[in-house]
N, C-alpha and C. Protein backbone atom coordinates (compact mmCIF):
# COMPACT_ATOMS: atom_id res chain seq x y z
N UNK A 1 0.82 -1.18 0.00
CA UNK A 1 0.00 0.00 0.00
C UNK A 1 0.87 1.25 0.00
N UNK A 2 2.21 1.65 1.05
CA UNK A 2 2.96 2.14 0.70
C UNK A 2 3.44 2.81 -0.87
N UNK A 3 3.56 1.48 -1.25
CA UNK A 3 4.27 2.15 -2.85
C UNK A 3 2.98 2.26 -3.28
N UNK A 4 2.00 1.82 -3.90
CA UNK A 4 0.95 2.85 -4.14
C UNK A 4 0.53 4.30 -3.55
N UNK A 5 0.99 4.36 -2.54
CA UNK A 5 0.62 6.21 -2.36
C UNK A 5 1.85 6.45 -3.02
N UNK A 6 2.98 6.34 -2.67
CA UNK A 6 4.19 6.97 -3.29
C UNK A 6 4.00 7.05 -5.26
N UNK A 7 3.23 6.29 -5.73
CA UNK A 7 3.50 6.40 -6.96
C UNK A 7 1.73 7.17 -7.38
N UNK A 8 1.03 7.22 -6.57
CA UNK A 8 0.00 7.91 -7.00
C UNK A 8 0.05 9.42 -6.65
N UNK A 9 1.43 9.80 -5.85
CA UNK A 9 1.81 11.15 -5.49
C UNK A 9 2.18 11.78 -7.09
N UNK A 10 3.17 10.98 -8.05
CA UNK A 10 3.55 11.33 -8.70
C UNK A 10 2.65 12.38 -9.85
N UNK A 11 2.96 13.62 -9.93
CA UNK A 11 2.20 14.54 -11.19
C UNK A 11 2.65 13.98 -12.59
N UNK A 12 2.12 13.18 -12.83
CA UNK A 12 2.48 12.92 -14.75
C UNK A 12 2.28 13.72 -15.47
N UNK A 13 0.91 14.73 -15.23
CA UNK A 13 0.33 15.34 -16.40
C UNK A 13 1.28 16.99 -16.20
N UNK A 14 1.31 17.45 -14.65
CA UNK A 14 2.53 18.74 -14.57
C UNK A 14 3.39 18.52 -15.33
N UNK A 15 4.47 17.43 -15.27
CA UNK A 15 5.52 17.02 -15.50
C UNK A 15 5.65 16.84 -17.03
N UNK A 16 4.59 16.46 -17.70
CA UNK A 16 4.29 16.38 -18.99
C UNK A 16 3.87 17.95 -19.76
N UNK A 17 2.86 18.84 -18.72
CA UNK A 17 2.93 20.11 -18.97
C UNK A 17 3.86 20.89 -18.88
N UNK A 18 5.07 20.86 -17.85
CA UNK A 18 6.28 21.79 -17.63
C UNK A 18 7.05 21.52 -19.00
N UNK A 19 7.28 20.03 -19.37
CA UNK A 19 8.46 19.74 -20.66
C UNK A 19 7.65 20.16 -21.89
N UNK A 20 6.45 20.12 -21.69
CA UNK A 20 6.04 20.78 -23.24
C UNK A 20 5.37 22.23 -23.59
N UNK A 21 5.69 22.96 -22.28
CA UNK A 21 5.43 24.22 -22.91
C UNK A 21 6.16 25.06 -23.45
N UNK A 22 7.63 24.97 -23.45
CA UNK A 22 8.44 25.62 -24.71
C UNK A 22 8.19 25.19 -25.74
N UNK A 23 8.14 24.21 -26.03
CA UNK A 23 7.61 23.66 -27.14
C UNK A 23 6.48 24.07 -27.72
N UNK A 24 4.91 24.39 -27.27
CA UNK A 24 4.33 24.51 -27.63
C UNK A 24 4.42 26.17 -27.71
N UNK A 25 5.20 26.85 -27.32
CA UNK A 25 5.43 28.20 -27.07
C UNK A 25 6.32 28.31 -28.23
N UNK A 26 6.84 28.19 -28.73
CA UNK A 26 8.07 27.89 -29.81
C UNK A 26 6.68 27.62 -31.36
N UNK A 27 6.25 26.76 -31.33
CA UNK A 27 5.15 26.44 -32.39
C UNK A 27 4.27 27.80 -32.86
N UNK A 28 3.45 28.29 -31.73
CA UNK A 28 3.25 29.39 -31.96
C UNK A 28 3.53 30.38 -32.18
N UNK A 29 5.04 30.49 -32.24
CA UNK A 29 6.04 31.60 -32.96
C UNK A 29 6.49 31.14 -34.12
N UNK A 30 6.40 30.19 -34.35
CA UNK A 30 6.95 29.84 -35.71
C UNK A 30 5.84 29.92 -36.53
N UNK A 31 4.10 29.19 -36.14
CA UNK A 31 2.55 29.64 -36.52
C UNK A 31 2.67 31.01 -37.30
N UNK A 32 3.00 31.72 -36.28
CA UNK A 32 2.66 33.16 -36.41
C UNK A 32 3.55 33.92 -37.60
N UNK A 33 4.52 33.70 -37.96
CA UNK A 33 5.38 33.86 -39.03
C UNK A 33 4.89 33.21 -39.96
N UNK A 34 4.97 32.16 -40.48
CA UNK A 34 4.68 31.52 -41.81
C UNK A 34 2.54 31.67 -41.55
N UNK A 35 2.05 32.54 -42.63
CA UNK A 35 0.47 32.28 -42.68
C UNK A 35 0.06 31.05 -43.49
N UNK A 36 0.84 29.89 -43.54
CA UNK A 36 0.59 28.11 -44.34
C UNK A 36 0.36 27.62 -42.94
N UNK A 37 0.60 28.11 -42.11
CA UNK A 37 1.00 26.82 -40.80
C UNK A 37 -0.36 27.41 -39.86
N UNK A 38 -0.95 25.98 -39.09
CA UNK A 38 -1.69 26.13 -38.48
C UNK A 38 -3.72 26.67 -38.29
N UNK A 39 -3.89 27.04 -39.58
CA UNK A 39 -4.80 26.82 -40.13
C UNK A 39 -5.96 26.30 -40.89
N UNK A 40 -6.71 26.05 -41.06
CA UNK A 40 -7.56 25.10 -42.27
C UNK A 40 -7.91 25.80 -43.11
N UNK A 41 -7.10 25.50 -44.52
CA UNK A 41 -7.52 25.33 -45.40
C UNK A 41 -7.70 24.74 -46.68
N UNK A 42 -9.30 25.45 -46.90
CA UNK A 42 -10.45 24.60 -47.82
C UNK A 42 -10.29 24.73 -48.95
N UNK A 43 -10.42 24.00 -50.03
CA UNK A 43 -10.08 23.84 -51.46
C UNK A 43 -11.56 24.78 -51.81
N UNK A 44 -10.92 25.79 -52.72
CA UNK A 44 -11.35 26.73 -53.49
C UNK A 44 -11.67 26.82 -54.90
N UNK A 45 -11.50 25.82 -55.56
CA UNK A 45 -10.99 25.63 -57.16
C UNK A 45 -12.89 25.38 -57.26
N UNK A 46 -13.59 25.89 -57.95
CA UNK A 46 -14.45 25.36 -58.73
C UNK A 46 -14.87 24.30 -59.44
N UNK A 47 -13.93 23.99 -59.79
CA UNK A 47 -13.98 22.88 -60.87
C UNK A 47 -13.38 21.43 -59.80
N UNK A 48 -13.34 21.56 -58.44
CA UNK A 48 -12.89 20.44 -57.67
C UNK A 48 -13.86 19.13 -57.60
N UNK A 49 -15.11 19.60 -57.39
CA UNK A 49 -16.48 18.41 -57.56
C UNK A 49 -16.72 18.08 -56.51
N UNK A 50 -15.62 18.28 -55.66
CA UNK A 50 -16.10 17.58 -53.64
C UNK A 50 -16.00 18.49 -53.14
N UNK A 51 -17.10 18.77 -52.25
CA UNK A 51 -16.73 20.37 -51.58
C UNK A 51 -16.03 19.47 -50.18
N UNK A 52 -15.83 20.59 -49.92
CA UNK A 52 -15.14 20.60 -47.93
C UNK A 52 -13.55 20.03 -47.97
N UNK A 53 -12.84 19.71 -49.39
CA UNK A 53 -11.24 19.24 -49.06
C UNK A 53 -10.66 20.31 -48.61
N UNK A 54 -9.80 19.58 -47.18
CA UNK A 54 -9.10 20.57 -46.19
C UNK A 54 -8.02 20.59 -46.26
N UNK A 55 -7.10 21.12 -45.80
CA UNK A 55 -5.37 21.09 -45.65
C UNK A 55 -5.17 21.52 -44.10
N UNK A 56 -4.60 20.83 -43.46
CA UNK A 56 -3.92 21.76 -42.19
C UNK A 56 -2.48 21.76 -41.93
N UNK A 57 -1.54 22.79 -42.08
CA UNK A 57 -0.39 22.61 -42.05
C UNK A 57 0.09 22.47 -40.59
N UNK A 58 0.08 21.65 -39.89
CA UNK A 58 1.08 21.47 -38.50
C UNK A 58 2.45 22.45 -38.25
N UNK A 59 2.43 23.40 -37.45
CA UNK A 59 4.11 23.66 -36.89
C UNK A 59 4.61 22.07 -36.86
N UNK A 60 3.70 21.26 -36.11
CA UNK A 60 5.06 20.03 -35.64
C UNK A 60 5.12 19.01 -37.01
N UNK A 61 5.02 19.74 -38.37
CA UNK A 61 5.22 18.31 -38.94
C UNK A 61 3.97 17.53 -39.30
N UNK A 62 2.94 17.88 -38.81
CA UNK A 62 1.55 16.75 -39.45
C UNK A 62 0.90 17.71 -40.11
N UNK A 63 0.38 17.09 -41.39
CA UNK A 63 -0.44 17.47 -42.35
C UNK A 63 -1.92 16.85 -42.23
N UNK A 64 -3.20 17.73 -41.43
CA UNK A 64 -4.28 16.82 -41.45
C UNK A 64 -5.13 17.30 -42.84
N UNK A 65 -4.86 15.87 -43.39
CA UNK A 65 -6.06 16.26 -44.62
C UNK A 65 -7.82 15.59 -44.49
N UNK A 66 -8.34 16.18 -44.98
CA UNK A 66 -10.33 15.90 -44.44
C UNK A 66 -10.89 16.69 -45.31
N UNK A 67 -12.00 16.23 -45.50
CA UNK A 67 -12.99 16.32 -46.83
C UNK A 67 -14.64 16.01 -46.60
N UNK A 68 -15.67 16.53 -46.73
CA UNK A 68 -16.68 15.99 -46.70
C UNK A 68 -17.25 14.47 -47.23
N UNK A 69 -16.34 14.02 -47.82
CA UNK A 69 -17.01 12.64 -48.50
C UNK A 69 -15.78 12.04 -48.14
N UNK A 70 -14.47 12.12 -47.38
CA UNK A 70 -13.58 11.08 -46.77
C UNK A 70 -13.34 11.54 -45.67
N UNK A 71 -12.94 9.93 -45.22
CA UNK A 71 -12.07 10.21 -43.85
C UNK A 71 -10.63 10.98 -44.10
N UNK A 72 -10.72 11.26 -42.38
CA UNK A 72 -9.31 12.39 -42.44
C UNK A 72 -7.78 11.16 -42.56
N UNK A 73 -7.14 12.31 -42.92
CA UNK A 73 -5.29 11.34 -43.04
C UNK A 73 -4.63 12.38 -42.53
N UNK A 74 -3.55 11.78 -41.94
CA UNK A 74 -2.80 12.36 -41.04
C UNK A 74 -1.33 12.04 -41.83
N UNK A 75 -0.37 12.97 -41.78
CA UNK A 75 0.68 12.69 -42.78
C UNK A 75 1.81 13.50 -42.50
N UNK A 76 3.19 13.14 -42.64
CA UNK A 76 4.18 14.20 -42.21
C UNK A 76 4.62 15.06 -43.33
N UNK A 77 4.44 15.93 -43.03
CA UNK A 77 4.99 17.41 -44.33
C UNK A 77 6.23 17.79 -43.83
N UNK A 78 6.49 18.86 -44.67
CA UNK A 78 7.79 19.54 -44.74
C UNK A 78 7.71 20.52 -45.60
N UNK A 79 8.36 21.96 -45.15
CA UNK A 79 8.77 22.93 -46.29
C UNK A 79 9.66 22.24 -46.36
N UNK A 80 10.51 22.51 -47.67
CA UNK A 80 12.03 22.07 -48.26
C UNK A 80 11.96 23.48 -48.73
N UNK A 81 11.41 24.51 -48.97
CA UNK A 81 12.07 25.33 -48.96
C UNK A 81 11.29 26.42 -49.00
N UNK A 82 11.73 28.36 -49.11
CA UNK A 82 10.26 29.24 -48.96
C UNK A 82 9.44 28.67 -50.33
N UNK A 83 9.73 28.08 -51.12
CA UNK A 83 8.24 27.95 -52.18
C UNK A 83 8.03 26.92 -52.43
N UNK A 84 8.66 25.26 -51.59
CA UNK A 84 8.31 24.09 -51.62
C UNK A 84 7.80 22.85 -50.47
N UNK A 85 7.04 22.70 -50.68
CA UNK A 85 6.15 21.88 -49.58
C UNK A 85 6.18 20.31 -50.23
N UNK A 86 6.55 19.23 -49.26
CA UNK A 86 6.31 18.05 -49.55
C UNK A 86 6.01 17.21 -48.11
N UNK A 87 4.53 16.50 -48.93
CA UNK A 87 4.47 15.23 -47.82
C UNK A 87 4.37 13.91 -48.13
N UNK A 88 4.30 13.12 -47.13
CA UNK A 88 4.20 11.48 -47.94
C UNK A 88 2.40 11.26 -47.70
N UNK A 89 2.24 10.59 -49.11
CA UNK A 89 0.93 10.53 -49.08
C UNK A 89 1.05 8.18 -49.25
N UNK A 90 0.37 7.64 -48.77
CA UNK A 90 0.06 6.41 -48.85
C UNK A 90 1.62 5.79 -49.80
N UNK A 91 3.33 6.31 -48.89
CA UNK A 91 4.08 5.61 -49.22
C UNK A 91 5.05 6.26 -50.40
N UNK A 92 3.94 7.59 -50.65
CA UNK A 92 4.57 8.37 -52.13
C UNK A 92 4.98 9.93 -51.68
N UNK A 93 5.73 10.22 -51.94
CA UNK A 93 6.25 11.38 -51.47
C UNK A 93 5.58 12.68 -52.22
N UNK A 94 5.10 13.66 -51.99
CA UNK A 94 3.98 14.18 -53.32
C UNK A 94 4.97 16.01 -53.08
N UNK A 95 4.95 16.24 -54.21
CA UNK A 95 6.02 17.85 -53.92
C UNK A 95 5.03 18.66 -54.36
N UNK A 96 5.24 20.07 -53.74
CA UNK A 96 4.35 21.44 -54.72
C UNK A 96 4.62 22.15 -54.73
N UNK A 97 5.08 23.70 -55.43
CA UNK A 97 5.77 24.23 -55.50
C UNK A 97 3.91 25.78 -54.92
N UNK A 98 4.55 26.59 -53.63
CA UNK A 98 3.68 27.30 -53.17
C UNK A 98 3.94 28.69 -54.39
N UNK A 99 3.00 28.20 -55.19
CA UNK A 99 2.78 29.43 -56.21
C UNK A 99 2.42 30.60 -55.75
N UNK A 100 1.63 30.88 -54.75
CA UNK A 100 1.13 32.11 -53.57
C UNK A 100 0.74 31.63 -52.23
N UNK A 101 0.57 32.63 -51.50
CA UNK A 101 0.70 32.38 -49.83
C UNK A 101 0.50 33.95 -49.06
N UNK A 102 -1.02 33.91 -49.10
CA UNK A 102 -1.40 35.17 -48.34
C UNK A 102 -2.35 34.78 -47.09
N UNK A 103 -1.99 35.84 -46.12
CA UNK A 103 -3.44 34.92 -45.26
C UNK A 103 -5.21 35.04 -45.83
N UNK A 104 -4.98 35.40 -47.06
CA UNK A 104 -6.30 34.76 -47.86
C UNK A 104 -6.69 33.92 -48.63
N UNK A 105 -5.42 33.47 -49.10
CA UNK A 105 -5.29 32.57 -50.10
C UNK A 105 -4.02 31.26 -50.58
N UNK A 106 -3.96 30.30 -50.12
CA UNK A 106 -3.27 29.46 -50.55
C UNK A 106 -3.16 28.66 -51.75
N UNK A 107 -2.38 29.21 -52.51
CA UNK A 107 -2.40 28.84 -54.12
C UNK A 107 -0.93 27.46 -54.14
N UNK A 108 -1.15 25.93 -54.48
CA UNK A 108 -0.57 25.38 -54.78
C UNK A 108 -0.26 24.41 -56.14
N UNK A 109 1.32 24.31 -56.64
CA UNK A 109 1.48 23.82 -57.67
C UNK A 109 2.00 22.34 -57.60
N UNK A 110 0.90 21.55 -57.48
CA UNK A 110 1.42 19.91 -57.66
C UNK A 110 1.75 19.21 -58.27
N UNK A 111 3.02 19.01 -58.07
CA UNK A 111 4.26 18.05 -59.15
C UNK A 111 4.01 16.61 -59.16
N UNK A 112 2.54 16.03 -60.10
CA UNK A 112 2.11 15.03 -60.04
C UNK A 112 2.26 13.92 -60.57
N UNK A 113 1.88 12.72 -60.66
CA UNK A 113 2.61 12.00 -62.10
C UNK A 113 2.24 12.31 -63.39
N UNK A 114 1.18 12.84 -63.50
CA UNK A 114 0.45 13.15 -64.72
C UNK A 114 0.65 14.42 -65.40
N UNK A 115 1.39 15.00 -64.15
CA UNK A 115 1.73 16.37 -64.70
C UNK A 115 1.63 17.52 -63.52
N UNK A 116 1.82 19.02 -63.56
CA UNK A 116 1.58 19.74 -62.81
C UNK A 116 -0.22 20.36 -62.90
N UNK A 117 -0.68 20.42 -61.59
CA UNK A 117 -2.19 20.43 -61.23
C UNK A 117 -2.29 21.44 -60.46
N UNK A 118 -2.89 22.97 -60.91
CA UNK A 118 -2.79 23.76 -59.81
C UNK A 118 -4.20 23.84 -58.33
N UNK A 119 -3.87 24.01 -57.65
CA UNK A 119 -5.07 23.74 -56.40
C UNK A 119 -5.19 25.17 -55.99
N UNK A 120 -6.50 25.46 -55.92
CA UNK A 120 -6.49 26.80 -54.33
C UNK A 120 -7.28 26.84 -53.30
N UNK A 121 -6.82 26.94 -52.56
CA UNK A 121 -7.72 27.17 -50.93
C UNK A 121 -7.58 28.29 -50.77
N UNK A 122 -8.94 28.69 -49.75
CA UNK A 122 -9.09 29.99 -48.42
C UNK A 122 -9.13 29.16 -47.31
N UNK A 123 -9.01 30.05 -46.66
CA UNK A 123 -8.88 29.69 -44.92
C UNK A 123 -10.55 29.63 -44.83
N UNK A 124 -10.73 28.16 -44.12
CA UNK A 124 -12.35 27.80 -43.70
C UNK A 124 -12.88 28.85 -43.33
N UNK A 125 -14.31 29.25 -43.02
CA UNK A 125 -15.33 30.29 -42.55
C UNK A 125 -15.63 29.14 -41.72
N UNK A 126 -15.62 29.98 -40.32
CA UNK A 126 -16.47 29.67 -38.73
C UNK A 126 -17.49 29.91 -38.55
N UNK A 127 -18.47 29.07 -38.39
CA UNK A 127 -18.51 27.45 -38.59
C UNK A 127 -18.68 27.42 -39.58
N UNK A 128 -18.41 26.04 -40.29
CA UNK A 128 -18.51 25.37 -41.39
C UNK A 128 -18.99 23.93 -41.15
N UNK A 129 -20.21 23.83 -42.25
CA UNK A 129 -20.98 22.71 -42.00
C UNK A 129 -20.87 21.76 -43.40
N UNK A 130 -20.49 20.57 -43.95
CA UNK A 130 -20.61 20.17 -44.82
C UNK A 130 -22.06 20.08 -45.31
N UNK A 131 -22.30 20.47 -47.02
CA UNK A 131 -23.36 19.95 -47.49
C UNK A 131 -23.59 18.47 -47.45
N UNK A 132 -25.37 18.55 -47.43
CA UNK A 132 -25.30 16.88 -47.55
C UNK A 132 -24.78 16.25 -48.97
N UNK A 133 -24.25 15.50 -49.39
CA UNK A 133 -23.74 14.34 -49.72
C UNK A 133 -25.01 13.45 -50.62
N UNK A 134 -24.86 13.61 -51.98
CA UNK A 134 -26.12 12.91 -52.78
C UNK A 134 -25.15 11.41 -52.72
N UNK A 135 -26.75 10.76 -52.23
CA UNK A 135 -26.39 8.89 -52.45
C UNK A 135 -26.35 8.73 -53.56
């Protein structure tokens, strides 16, 4: 009984909060500089056919992608450089070259197999509800 109080004294979650708040303090300075990081955004192109495809660029490295008609994927990105973004998609490494980058508009150029495909997003509108979905 002893070592159970002694180990139920222990703070995991402080201890887990003290080591990760530079970190998460650090993210939000890096957020705040680049307007790609940390946001959602929604595919803008007209001619896309699925509404609601999302982008979220992670400070730490994850790319959450989500869509009204799929499930979300979770994926590690990377700038490689100020006008190149790459992540691995299902094993394939996919590159794009950031043709523009305002906090209104995310314009990307995807270096695909078929060829280059240009995409654009805005940053989602709060709230956002997907349309229904014809069976």
């Amino acid at each position: 009984m002893a070592a159970w109080g002694v180990g139920a004294c222990t703070a995991l979650p402080a201890m887990a909060q003290d080591s990760e708040a530079p970190a998460a303090e650090e993210a939000g300075e890096a957020g705040s500089d680049n307007p790609l990081l940390n946001r959602v955004w929604v595919r803008s192109d007209a001619d896309s056919g699925l509404p609601g495809s999302m982008q979220i660029f992670l400070a730490d490295g994850t790319l959450v992608s989500d869509s009204c008609w799929e499930t979300y994927r979770l994926s590690n990105w990377q700038q490689v450089s100020d006008t190149e973004i790459s992540w691995d998609e299902d094993g394939m490494t996919i590159s794009a070259d950031i043709t523009s980058l305002t906090p209104d508009e995310l314009v990307l150029t995807m270096k695909l197999v078929g060829g280059d495909e240009e995409v654009r997003f805005a940053p989602a509108s709060v709230p956002y509800l997907c349309p229904d979905m014809p069976r």
